[in-house]
C-alpha atoms as a PDB file:
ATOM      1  CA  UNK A   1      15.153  -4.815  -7.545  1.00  0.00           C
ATOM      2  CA  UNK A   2      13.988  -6.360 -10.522  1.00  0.00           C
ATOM      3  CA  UNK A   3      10.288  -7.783  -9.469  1.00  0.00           C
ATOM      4  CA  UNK A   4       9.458  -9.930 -12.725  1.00  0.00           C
ATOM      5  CA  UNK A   5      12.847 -12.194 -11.820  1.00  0.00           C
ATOM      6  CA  UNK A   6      12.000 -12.655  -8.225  1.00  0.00           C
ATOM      7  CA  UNK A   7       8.043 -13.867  -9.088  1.00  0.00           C
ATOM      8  CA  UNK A   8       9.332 -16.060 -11.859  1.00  0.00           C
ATOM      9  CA  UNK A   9      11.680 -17.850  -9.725  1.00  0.00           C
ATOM     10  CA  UNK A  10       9.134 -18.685  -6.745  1.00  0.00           C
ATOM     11  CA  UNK A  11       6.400 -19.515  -9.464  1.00  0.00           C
ATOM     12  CA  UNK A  12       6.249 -23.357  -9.834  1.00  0.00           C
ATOM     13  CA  UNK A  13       4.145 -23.271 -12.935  1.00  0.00           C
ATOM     14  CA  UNK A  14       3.302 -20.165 -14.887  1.00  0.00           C
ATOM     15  CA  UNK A  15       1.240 -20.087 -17.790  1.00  0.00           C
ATOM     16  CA  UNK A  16       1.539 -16.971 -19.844  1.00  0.00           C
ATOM     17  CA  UNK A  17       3.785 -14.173 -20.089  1.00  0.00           C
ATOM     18  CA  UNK A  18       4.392 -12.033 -16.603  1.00  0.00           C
ATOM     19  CA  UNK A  19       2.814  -8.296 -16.749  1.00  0.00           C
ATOM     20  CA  UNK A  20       5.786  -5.614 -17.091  1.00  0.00           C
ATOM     21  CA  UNK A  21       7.739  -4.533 -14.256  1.00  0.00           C
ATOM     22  CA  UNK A  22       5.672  -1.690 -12.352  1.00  0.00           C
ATOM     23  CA  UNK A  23       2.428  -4.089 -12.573  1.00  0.00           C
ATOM     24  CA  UNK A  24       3.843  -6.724 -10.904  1.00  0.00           C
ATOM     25  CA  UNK A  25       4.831  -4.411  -8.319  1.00  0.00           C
ATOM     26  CA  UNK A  26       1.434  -3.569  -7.905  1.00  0.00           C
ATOM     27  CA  UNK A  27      -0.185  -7.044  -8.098  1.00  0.00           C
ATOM     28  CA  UNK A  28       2.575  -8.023  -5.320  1.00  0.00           C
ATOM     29  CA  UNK A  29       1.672  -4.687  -3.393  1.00  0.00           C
ATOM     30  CA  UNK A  30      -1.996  -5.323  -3.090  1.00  0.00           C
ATOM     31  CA  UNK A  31      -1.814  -9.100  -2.568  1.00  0.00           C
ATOM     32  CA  UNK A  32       0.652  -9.538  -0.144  1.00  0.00           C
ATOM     33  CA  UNK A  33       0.595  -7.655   3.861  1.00  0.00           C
ATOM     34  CA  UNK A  34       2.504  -4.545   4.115  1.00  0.00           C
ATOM     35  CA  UNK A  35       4.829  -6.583   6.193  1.00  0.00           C
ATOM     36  CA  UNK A  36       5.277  -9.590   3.403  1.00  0.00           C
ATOM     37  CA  UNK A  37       5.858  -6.953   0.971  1.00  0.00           C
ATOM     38  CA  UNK A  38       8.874  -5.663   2.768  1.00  0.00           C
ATOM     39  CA  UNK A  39      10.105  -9.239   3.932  1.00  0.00           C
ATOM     40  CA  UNK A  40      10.317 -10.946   0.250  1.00  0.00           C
ATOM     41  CA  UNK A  41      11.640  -7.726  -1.136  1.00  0.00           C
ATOM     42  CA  UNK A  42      14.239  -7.542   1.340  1.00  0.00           C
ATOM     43  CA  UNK A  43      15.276 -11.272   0.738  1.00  0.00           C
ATOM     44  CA  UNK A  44      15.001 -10.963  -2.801  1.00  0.00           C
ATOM     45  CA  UNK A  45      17.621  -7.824  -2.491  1.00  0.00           C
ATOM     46  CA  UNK A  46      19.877 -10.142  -0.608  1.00  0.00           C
ATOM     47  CA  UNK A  47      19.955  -9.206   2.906  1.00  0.00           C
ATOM     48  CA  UNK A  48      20.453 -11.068   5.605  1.00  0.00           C
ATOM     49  CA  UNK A  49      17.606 -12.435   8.429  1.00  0.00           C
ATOM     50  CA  UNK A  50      19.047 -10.144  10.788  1.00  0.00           C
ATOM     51  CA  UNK A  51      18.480  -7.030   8.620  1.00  0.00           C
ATOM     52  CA  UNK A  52      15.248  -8.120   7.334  1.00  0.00           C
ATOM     53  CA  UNK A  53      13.913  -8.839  11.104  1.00  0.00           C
ATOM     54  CA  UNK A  54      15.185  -4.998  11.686  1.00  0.00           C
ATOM     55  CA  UNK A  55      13.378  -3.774   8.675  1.00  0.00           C
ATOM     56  CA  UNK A  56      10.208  -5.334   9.267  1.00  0.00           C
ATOM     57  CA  UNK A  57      10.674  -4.209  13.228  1.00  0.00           C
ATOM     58  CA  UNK A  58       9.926  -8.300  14.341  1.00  0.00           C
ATOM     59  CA  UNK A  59      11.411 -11.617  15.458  1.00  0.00           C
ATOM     60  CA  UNK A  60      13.673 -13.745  12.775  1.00  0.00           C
ATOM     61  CA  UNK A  61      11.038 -16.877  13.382  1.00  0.00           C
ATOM     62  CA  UNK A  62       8.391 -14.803  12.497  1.00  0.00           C
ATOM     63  CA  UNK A  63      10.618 -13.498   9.466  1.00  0.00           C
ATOM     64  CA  UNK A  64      10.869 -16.396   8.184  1.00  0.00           C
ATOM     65  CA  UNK A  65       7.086 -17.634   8.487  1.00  0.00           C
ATOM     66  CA  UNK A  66       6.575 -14.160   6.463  1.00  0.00           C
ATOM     67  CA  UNK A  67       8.513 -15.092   3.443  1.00  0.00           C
ATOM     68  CA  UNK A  68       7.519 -18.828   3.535  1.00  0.00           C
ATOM     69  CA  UNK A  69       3.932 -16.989   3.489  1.00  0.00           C
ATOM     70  CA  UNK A  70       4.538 -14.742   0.737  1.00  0.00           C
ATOM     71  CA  UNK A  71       6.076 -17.591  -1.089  1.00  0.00           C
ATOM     72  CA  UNK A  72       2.793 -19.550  -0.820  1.00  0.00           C
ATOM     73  CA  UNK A  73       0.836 -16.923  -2.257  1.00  0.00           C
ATOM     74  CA  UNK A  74       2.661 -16.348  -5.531  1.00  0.00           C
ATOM     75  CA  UNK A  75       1.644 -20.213  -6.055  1.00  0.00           C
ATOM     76  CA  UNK A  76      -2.026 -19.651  -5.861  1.00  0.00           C
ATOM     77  CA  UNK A  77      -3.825 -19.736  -8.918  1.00  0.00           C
ATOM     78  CA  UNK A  78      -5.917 -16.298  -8.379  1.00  0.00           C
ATOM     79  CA  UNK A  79      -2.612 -14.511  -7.575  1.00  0.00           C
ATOM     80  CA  UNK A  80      -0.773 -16.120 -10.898  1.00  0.00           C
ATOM     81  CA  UNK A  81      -4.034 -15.092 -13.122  1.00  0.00           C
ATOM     82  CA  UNK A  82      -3.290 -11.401 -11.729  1.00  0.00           C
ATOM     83  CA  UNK A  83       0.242 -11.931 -12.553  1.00  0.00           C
ATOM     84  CA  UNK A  84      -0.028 -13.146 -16.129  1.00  0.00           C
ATOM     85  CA  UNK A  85      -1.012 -11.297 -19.447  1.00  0.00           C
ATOM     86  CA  UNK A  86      -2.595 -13.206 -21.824  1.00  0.00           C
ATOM     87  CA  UNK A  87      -1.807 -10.678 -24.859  1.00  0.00           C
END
């Protein structure tokens, strides 16, 4: 999965250029809940709600509330600063 495309198309604004590939992964790792992690990278991978509710072992609804969530989160400003390298 390639984490720097997924970010930069839920980012509204984004000032800067996004840290390489395995830092994101990090940022995204320590930021988001174990179970947000797995729910946007599922979805980003393409599966379906049905195979990300199995993955993350809980209802679609709450599925869904769980990547709206992790959505959210890449908006805020302290997450983007993390995000962003000012080199």
């Amino acid at each position: 999965m390639n984490y720097t495309e997924a970010v930069f198309k839920h980012i509204d604004k984004l000032v800067g250029v996004l840290r390489p590939e395995d830092e994101i992964k990090d940022v995204l790792k320590r930021k988001f809940t174990k179970k947000e992690f797995k729910t946007f990278v599922a979805f980003e991978e393409g599966k379906s709600l049905e195979e990300v509710a199995q993955i993350v072992k809980d209802e679609e609804e709450r599925v869904e509330k769980l990547y709206k969530t992790a959505c959210k989160k890449l908006n805020q400003e302290l997450f983007k600063k993390e995000l962003v390298s000012f080199d």
